[in-house]
N, C-alpha and C. Protein backbone atom coordinates (compact mmCIF):
# COMPACT_ATOMS: atom_id res chain seq x y z
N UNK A 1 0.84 -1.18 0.00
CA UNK A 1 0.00 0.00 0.00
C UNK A 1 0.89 1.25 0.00
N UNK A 2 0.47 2.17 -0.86
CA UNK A 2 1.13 3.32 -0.94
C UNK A 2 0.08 4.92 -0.51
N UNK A 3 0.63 5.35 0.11
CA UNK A 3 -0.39 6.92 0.39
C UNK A 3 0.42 7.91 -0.34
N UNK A 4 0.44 8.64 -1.29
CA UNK A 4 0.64 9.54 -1.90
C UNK A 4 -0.02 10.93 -1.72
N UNK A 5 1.55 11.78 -1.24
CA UNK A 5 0.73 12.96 -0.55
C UNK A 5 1.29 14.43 -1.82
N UNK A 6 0.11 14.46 -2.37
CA UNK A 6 0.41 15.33 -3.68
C UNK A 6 0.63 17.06 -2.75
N UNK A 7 1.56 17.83 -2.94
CA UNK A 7 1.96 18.64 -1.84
C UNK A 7 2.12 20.17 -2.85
N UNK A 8 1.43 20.70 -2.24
CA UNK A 8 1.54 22.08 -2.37
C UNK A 8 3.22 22.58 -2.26
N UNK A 9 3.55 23.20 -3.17
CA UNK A 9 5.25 23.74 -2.89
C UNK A 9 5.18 24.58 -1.65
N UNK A 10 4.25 25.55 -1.31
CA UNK A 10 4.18 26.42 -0.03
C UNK A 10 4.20 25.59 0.95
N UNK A 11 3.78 24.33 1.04
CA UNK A 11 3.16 23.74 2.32
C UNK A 11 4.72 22.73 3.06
N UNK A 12 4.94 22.65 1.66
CA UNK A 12 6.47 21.91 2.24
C UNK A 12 7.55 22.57 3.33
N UNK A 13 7.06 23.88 3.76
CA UNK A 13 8.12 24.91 4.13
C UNK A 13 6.94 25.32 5.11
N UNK A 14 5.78 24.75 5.23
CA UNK A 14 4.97 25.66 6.52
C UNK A 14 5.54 24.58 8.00
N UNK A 15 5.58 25.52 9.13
CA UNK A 15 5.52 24.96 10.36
C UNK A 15 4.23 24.34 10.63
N UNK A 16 3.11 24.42 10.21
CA UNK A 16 2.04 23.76 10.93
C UNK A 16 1.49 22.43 10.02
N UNK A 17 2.48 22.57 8.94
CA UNK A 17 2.19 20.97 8.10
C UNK A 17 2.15 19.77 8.73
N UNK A 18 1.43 18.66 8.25
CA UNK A 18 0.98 17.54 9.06
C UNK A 18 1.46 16.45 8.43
N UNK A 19 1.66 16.80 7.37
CA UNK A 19 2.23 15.51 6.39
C UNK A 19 3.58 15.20 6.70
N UNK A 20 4.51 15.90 6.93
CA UNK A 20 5.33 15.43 7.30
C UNK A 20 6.11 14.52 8.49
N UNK A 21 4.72 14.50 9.33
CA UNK A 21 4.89 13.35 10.38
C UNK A 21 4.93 12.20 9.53
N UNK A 22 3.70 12.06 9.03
CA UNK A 22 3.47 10.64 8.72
C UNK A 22 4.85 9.98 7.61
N UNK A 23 5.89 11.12 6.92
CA UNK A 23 6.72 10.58 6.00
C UNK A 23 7.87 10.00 7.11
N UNK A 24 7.93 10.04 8.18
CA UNK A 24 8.68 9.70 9.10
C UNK A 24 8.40 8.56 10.00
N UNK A 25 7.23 8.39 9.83
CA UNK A 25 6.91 7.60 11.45
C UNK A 25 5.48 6.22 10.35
N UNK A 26 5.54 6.14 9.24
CA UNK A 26 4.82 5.29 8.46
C UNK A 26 5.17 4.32 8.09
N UNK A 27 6.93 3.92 8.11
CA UNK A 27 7.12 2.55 7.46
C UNK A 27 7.16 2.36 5.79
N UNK A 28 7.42 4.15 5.36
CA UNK A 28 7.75 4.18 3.79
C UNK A 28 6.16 3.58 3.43
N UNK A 29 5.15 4.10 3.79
CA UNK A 29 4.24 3.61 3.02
C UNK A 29 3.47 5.26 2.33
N UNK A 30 4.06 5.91 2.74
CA UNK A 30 3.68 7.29 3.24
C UNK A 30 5.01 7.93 1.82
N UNK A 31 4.90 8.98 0.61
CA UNK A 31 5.38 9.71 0.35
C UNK A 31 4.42 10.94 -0.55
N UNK A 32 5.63 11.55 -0.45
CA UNK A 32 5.31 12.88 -0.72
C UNK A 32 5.89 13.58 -2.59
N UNK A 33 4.81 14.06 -3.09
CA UNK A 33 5.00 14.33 -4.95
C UNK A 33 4.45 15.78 -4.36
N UNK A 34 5.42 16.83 -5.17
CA UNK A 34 5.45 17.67 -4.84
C UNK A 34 4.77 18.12 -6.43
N UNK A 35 3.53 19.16 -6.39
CA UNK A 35 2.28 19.60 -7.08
C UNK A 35 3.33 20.64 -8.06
N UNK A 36 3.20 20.40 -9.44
CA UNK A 36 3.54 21.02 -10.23
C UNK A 36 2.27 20.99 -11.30
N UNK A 37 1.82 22.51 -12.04
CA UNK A 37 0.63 23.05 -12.56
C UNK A 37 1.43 22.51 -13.86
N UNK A 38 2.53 22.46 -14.23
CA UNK A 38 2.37 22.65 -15.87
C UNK A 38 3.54 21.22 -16.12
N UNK A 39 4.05 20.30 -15.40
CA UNK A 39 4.70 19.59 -15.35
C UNK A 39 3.74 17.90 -14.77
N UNK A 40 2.28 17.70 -14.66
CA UNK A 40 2.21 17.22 -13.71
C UNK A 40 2.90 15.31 -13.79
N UNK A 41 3.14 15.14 -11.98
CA UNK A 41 4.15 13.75 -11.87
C UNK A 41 3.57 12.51 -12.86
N UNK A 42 4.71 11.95 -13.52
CA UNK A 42 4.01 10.95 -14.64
C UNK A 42 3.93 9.85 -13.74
N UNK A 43 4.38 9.29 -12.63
CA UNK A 43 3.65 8.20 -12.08
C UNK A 43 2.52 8.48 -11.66
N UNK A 44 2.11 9.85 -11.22
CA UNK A 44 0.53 9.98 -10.83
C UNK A 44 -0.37 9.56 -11.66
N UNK A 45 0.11 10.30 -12.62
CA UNK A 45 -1.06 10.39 -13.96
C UNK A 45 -0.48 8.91 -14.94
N UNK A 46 0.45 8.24 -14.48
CA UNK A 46 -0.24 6.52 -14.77
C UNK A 46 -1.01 6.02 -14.34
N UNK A 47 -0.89 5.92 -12.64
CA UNK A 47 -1.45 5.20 -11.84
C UNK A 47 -3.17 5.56 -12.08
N UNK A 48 -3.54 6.96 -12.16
CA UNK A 48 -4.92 7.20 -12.50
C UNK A 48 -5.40 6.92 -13.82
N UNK A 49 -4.12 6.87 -14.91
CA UNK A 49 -4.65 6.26 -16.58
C UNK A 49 -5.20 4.84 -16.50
N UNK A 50 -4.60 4.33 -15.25
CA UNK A 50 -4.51 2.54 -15.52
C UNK A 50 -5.15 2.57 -13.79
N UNK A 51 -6.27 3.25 -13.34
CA UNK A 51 -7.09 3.34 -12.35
C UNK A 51 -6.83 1.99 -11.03
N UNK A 52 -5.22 2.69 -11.12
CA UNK A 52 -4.39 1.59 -10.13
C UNK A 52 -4.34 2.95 -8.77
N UNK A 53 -5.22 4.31 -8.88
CA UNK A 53 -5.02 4.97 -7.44
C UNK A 53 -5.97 5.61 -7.09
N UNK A 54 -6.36 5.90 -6.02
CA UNK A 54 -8.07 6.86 -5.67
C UNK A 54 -7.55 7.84 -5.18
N UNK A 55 -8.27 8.94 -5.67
CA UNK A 55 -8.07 10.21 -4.77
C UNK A 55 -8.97 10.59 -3.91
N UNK A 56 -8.47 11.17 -2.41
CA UNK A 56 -9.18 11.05 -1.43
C UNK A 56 -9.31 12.85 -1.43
N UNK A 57 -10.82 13.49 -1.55
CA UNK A 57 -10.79 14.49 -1.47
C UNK A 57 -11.90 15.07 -0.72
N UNK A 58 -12.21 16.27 -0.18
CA UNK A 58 -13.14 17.23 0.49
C UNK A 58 -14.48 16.46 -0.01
N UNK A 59 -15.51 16.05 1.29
CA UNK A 59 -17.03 15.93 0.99
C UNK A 59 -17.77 17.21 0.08
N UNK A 60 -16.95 17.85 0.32
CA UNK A 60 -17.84 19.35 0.15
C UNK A 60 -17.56 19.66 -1.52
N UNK A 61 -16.43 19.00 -2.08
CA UNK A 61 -16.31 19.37 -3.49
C UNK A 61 -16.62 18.23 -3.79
N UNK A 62 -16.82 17.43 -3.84
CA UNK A 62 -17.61 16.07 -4.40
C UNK A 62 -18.66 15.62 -3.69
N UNK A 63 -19.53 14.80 -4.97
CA UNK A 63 -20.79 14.42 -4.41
C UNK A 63 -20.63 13.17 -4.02
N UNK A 64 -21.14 12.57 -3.01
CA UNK A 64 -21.38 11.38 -2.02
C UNK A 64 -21.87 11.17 -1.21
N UNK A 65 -22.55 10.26 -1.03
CA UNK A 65 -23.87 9.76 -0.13
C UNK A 65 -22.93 8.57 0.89
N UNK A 66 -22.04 7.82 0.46
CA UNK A 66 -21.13 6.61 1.47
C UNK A 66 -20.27 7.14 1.66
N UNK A 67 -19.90 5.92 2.96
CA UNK A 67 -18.86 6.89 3.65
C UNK A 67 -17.57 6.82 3.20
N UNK A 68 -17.14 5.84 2.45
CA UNK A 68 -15.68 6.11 1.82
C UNK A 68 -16.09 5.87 0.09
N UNK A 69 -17.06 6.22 -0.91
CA UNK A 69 -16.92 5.79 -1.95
C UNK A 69 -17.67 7.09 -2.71
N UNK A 70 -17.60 7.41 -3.71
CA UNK A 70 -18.05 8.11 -4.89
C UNK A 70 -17.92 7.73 -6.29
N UNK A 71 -18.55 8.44 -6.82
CA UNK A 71 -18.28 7.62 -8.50
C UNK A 71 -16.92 8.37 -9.33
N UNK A 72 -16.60 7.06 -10.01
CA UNK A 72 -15.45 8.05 -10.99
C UNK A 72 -16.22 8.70 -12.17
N UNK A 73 -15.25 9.06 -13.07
CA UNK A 73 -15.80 9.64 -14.25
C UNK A 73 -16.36 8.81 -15.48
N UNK A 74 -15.83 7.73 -15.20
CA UNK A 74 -16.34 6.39 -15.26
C UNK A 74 -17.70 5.57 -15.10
N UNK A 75 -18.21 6.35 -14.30
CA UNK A 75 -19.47 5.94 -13.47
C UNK A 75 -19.46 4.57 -12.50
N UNK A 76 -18.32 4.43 -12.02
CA UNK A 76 -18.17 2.97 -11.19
C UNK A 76 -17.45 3.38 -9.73
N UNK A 77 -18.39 2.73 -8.83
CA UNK A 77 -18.28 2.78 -7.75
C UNK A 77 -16.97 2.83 -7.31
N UNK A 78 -16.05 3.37 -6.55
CA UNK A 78 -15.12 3.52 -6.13
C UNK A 78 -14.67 3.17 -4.79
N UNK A 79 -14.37 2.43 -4.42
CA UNK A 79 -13.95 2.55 -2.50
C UNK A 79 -12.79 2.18 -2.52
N UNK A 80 -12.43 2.88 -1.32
CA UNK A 80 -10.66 2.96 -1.01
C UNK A 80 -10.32 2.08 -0.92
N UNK A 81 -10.66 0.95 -0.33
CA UNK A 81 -10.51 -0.76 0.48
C UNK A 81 -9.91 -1.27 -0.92
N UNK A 82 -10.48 -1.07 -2.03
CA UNK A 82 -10.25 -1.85 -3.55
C UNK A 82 -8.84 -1.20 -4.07
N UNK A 83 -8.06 -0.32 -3.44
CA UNK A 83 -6.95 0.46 -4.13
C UNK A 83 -5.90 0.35 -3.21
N UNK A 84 -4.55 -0.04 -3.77
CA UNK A 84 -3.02 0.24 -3.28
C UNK A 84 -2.84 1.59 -3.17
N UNK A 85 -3.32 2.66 -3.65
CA UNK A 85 -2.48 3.27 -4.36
C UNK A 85 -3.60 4.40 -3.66
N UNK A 86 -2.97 5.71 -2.69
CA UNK A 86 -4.57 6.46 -2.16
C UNK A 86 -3.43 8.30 -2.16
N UNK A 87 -4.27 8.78 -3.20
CA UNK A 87 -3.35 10.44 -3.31
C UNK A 87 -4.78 10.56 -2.40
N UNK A 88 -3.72 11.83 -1.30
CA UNK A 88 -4.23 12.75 -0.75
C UNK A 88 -3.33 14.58 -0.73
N UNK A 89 -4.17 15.25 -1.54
CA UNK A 89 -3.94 16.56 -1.83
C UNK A 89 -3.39 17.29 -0.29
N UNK A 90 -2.46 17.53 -0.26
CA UNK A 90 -1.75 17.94 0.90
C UNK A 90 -1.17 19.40 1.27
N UNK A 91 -2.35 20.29 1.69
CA UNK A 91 -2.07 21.62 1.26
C UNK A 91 -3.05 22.65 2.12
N UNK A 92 -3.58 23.39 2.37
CA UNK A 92 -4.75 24.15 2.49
C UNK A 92 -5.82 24.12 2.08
N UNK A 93 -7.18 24.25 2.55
CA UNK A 93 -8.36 23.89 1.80
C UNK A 93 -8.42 24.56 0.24
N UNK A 94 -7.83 26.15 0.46
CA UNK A 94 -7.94 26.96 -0.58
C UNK A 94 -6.82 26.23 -2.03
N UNK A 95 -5.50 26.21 -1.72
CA UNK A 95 -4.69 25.71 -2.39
C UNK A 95 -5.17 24.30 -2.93
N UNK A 96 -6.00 23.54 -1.70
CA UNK A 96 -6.40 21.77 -2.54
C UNK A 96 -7.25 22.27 -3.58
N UNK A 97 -8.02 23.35 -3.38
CA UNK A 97 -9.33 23.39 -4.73
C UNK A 97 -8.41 24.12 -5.67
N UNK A 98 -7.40 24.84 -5.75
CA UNK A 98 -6.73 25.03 -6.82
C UNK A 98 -6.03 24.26 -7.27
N UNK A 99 -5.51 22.89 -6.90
CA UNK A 99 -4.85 21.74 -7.80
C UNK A 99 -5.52 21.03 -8.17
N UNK A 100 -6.80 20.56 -7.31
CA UNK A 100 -7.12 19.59 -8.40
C UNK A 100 -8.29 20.51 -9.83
N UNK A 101 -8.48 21.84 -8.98
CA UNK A 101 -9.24 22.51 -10.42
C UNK A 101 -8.03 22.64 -11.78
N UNK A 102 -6.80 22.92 -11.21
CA UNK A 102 -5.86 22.84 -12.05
C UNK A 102 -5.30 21.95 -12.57
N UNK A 103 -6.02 20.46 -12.34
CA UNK A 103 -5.14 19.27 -12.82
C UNK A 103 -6.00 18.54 -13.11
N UNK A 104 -6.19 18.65 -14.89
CA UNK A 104 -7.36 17.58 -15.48
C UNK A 104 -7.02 16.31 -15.44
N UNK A 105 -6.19 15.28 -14.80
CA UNK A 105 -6.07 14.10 -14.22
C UNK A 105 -6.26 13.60 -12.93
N UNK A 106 -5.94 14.52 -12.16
CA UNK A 106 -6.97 14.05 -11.02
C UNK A 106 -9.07 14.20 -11.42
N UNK A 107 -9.16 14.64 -11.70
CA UNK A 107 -10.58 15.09 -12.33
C UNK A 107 -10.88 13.46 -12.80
N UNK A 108 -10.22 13.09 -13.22
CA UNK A 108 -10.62 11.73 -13.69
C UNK A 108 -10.37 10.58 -12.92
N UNK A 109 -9.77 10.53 -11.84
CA UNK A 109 -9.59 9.67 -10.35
C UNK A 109 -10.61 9.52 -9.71
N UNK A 110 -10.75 7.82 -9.92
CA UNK A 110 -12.11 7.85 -9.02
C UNK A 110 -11.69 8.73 -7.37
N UNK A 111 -12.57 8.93 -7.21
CA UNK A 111 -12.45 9.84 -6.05
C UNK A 111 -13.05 9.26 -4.65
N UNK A 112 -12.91 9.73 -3.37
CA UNK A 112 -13.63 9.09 -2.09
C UNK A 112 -13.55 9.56 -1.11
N UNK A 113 -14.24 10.05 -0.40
CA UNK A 113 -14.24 10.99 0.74
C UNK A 113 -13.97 10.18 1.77
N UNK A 114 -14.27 10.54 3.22
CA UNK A 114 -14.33 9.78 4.66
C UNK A 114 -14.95 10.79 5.37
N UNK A 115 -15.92 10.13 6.18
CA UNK A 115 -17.28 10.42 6.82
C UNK A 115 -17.14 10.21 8.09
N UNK A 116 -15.79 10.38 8.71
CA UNK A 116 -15.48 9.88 10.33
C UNK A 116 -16.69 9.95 11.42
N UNK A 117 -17.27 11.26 11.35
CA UNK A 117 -18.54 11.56 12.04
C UNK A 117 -17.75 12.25 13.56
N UNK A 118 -16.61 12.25 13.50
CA UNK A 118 -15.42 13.28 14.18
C UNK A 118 -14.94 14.42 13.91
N UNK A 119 -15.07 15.49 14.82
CA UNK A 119 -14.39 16.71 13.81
C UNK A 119 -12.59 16.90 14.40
N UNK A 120 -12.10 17.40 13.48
CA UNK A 120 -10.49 17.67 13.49
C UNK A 120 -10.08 18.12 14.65
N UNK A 121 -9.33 17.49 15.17
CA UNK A 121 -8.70 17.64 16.12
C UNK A 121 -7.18 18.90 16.42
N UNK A 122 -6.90 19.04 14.98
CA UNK A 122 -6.05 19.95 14.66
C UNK A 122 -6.60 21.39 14.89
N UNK A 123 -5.59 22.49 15.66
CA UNK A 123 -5.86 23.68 16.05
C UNK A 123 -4.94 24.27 15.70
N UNK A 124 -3.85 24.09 14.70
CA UNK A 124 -2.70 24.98 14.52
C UNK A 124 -3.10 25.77 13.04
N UNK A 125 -4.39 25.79 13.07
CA UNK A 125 -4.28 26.98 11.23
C UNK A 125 -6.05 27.25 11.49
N UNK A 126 -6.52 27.80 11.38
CA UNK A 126 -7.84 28.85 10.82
C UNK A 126 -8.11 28.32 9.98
N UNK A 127 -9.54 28.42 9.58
CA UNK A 127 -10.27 28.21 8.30
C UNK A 127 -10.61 26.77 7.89
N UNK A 128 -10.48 26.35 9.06
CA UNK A 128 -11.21 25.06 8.56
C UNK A 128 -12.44 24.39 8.23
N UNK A 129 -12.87 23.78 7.27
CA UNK A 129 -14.22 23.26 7.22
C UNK A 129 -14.71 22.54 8.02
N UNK A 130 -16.30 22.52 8.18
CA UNK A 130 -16.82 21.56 9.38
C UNK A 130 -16.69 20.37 8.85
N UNK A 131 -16.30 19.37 9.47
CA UNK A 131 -15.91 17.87 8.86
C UNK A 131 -14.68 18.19 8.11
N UNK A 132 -14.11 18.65 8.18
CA UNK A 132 -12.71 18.83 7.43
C UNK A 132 -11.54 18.34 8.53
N UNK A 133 -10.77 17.46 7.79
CA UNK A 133 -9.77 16.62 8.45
C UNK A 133 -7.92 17.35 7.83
N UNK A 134 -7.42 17.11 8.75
CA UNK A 134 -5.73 17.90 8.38
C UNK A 134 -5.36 16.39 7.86
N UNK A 135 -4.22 16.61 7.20
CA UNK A 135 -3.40 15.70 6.15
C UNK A 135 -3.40 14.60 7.34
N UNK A 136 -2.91 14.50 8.82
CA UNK A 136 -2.23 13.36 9.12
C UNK A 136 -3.45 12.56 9.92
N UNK A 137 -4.58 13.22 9.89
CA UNK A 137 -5.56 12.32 10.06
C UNK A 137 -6.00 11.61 9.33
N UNK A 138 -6.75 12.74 7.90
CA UNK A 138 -6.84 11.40 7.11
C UNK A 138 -6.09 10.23 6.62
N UNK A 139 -4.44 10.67 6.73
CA UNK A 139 -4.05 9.49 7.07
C UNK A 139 -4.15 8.38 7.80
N UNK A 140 -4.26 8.80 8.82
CA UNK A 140 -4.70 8.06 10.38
C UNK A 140 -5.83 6.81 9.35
N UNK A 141 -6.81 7.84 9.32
CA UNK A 141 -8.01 7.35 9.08
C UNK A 141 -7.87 6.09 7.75
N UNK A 142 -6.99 6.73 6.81
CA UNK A 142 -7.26 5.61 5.64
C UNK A 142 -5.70 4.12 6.33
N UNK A 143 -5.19 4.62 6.63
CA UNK A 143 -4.45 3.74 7.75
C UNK A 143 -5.28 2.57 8.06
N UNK A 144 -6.58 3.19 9.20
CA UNK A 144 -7.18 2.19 9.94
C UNK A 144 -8.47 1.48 8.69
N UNK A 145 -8.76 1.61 7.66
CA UNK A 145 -9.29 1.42 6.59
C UNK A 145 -8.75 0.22 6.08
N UNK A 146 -7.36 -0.09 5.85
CA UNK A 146 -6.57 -0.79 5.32
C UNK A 146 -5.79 -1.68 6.30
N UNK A 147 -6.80 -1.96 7.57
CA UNK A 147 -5.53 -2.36 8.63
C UNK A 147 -4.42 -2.23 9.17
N UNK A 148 -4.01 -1.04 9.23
CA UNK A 148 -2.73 -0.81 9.70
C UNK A 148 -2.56 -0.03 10.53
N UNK A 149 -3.23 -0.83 11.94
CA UNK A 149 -3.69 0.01 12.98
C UNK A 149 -2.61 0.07 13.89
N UNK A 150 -1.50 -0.22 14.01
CA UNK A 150 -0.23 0.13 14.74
C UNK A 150 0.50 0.88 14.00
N UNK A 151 0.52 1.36 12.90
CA UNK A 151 1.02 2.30 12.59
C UNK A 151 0.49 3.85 12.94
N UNK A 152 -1.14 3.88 12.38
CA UNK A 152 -1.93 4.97 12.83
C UNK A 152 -2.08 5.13 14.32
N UNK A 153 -2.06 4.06 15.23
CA UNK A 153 -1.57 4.60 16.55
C UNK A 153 -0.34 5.58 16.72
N UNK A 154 0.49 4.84 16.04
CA UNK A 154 1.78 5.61 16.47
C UNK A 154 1.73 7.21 15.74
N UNK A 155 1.49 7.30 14.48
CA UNK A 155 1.00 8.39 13.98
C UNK A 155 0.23 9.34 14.75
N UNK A 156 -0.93 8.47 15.51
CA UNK A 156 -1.90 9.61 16.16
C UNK A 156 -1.34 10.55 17.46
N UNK A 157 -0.20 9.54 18.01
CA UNK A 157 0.50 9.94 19.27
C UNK A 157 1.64 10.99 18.84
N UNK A 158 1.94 10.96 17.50
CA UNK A 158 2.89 11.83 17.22
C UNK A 158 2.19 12.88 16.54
N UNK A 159 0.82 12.57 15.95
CA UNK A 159 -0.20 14.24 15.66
C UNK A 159 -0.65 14.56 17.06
N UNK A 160 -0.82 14.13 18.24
CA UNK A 160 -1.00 14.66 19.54
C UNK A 160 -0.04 15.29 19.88
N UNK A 161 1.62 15.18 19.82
CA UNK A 161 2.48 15.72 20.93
C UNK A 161 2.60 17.55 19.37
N UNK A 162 2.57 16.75 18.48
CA UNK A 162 2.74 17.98 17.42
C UNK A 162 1.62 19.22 17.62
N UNK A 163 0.29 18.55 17.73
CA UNK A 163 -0.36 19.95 18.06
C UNK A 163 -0.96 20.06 19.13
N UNK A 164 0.13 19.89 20.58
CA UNK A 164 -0.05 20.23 21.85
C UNK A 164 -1.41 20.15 22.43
């Protein structure tokens, strides 16, 4: 299993980033593709040609009724459980709706939200959406999705000591 954390260039350099726990404390299952508008990464845009990856994005910009599945462009059911391969846009709410509006290949990734029914526990940035989760939860979360619940422990204890 691979988590692919498609990364804002600003965000790589913020102090209150979350992703970068998990590239440390995951067991290499966890990396990071850094978001280029006019270059975009050609393993991404294989893995979504040959619908070997799901993108995990905002309830609020996609439509979905389950709790981890939506339709692709495709029209076929999507759930995370069925995929190796899980990009999560790793950035600011504002900056995530400008990459994937800016990147007609994710647009075509089946897509899949998560419906924890928890709100974010993260307090280090403003502006968050209600039901809106920071990068190292939804990690957490697609973690415990895929069984790999000693890792997302350890993860969760290291997003606890990070945002005090």
């Amino acid at each position: 299993m691979k988590i692919i954390l498609l990364t804002h260039e600003r965000e790589v350099k913020r102090i209150t980033n979350t992703g970068f726990l998990a590239l440390d404390g995951s067991n290499n299952i966890v990396e990071r593709v850094v978001w280029n508008r006019v270059n975009p990464n050609k393993y991404l845009v294989n893995l979504i040609e040959n619908d070997e990856a799901i993108l995990l994005y905002s309830k609020s910009d996609i439509s979905t009724t389950n709790i981890v599945t939506t339709q692709s462009t495709f029209k076929k059911p999507a759930f995370i459980e069925h995929y190796e391969n899980i990009i999560i846009i790793d950035s600011t709410w504002q900056e995530a709706r400008k990459i994937f509006n800016h990147s007609a290949y994710l647009k075509s990734a089946p897509r899949c939200t998560l419906n924890t029914g928890s709100r974010s526990l993260y307090n280090l940035r403003a502006n968050q959406p209600h039901g809106g989760l920071c990068t190292i939860e939804c990690i957490i979360e697609v973690l415990k999705l895929k069984n790999e619940h000693k890792i997302a422990a350890d993860l969760l204890i290291k997003f606890q000591l990070f945002n005090g």
